[in-house]
Protein backbone atom coordinates (compact mmCIF):
# COMPACT_ATOMS: atom_id res chain seq x y z
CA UNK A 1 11.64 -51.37 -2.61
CA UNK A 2 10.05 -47.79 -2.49
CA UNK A 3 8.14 -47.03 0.35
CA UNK A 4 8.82 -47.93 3.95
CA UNK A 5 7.13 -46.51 7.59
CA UNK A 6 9.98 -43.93 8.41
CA UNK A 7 11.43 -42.83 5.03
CA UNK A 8 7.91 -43.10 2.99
CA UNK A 9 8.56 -42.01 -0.57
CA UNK A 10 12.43 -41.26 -0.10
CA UNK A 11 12.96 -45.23 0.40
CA UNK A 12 13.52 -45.50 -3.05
CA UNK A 13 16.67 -44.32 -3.00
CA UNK A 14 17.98 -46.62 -0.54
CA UNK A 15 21.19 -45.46 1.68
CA UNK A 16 22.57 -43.37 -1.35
CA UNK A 17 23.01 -39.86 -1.29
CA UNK A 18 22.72 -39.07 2.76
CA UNK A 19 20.23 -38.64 5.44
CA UNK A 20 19.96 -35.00 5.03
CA UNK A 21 19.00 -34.69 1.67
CA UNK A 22 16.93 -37.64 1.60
CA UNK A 23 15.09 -35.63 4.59
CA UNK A 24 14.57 -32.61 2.33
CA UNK A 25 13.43 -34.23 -0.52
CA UNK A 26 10.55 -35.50 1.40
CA UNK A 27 9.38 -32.30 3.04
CA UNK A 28 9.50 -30.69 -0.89
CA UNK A 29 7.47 -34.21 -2.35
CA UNK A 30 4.69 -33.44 0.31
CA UNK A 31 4.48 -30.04 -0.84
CA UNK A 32 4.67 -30.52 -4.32
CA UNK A 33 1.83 -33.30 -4.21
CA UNK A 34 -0.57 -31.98 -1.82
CA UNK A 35 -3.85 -29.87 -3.02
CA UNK A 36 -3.54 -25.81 -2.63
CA UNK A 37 -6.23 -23.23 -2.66
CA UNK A 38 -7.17 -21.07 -6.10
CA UNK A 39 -6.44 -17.67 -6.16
CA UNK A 40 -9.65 -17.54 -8.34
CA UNK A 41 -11.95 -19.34 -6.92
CA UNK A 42 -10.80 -20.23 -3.74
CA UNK A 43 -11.37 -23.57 -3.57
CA UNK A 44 -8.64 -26.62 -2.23
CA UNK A 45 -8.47 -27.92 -5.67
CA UNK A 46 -5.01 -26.73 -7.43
CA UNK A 47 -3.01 -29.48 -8.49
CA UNK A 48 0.62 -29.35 -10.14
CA UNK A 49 0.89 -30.12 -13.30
CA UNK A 50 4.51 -30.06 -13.96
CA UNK A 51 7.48 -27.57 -12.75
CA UNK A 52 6.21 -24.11 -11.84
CA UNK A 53 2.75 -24.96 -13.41
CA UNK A 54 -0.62 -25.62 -11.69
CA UNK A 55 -4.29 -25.94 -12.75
CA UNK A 56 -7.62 -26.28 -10.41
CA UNK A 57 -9.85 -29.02 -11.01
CA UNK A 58 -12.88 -26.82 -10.29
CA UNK A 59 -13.03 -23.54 -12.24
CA UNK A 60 -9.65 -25.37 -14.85
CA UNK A 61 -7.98 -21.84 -14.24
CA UNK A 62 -4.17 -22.80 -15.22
CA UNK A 63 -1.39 -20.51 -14.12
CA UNK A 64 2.61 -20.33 -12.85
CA UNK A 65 3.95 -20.58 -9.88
CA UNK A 66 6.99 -21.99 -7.87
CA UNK A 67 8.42 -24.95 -9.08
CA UNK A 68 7.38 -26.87 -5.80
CA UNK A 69 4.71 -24.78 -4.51
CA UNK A 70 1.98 -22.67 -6.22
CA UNK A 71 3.12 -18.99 -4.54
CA UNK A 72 6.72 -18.04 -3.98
CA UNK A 73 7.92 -15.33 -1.23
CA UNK A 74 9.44 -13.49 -4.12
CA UNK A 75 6.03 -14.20 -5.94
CA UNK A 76 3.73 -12.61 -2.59
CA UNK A 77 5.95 -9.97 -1.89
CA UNK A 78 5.40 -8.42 -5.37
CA UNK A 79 1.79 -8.63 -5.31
CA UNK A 80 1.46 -6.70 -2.62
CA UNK A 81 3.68 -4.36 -3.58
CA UNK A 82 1.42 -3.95 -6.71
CA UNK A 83 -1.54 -4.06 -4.26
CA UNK A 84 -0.35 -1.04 -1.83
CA UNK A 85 0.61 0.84 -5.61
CA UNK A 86 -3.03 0.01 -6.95
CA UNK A 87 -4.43 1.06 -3.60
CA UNK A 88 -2.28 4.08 -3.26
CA UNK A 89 -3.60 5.31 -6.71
CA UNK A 90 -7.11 4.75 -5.80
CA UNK A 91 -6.63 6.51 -2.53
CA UNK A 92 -4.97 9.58 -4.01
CA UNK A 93 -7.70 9.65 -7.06
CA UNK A 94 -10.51 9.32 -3.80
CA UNK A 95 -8.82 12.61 -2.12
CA UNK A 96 -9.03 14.24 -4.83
CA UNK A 97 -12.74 13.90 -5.41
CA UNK A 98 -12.94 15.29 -2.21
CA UNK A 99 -11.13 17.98 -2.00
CA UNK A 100 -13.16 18.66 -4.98
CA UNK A 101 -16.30 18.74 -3.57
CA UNK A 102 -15.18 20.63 -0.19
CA UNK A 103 -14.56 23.75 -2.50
CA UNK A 104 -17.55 23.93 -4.31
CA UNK A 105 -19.58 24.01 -1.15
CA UNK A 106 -17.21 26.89 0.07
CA UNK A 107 -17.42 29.08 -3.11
CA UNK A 108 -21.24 28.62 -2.34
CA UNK A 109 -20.74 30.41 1.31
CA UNK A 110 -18.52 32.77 -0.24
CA UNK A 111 -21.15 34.02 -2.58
CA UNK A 112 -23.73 33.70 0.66
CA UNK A 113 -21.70 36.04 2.43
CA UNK A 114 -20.81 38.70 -0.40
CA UNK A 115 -24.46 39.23 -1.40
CA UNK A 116 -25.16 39.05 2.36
CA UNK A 117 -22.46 42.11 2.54
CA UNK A 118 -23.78 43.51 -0.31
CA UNK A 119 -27.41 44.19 1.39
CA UNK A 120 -25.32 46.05 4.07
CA UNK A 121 -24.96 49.87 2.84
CA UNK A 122 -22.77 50.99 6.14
CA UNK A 123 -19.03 48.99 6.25
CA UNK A 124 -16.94 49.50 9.36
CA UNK A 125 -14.13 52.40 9.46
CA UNK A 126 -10.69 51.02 8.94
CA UNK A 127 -7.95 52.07 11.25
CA UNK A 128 -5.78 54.70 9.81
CA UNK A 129 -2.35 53.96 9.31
CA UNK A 130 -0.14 56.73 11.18
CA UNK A 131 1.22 59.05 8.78
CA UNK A 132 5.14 59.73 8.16
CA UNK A 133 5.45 62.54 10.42
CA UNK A 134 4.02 60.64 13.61
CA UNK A 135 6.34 57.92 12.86
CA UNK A 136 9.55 60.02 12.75
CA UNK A 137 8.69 61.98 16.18
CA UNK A 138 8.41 58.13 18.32
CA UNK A 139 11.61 58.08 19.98
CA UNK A 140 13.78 55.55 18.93
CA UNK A 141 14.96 52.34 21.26
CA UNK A 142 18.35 52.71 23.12
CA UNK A 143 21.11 51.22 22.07
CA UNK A 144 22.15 48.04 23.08
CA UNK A 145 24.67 48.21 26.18
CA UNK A 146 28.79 47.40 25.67
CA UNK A 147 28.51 48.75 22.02
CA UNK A 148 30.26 52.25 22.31
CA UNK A 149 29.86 54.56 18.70
């Protein structure tokens, strides 16, 4: 018994169990028992070992993983989770820098322009403010119409 043209590896179990599962159980074999890439070296050499356990062949980096395949979705969608956290640190440490630097050159041109002021003896006249007096003889605005007091 064992293998046949249509079935391949699920012909070992004969007619038990149904069509259906026999079906599934050979899309997750091929899975399990074909070669994946390493997510250290990046070579098509990862093998699995056992359940949820895979080694390359070329760099013999070991490491878990799904008990079928080598990554998960659970598994991906938390590394890049940790990824966009990791990158959002850097990014925020990288602003910083520059804000950084874009006030040191301004404190620079500040002190350009005081000592630049400085060499000046004449300032302009500032406006004077209108004293108490001139305020109180501006005629105040008319009331608002409908509002009888």
């Amino acid at each position: 018994m064992g293998n046949t043209k249509k079935v391949r590896t699920t012909g070992r179990l004969g007619s038990r169990y149904g069509v259906g599962i026999r079906k599934k159980l050979l899309k997750i074999e091929d899975k399990q028992e074909s070669n994946y890439n390493c997510p250290f070296c990046g070579f098509k050499k990862v093998k699995r070992t056992a359940a949820g356990l895979y080694v390359c062949r070329k760099c013999n980096a070991k490491f878990a993983g799904g008990a079928y395949l080598p990554s998960t979705l659970p598994g991906t969608i938390i590394k890049k989770t940790v990824a966009q956290k990791s990158f959002a640190a850097k990014a925020f440490a990288l602003e910083q820098m520059v804000e950084k630097k874009k006030e040191e050159p301004v404190k620079e041109e500040k002190s350009a322009k005081k000592e630049k002021k400085e060499g000046k003896e004449e300032k302009p006249a500032k406006k004077e403010k209108p004293s108490k007096e001139e305020k109180k003889e501006k005629p105040k605005k008319a009331q608002k119409k409908g509002k009888i007091r």
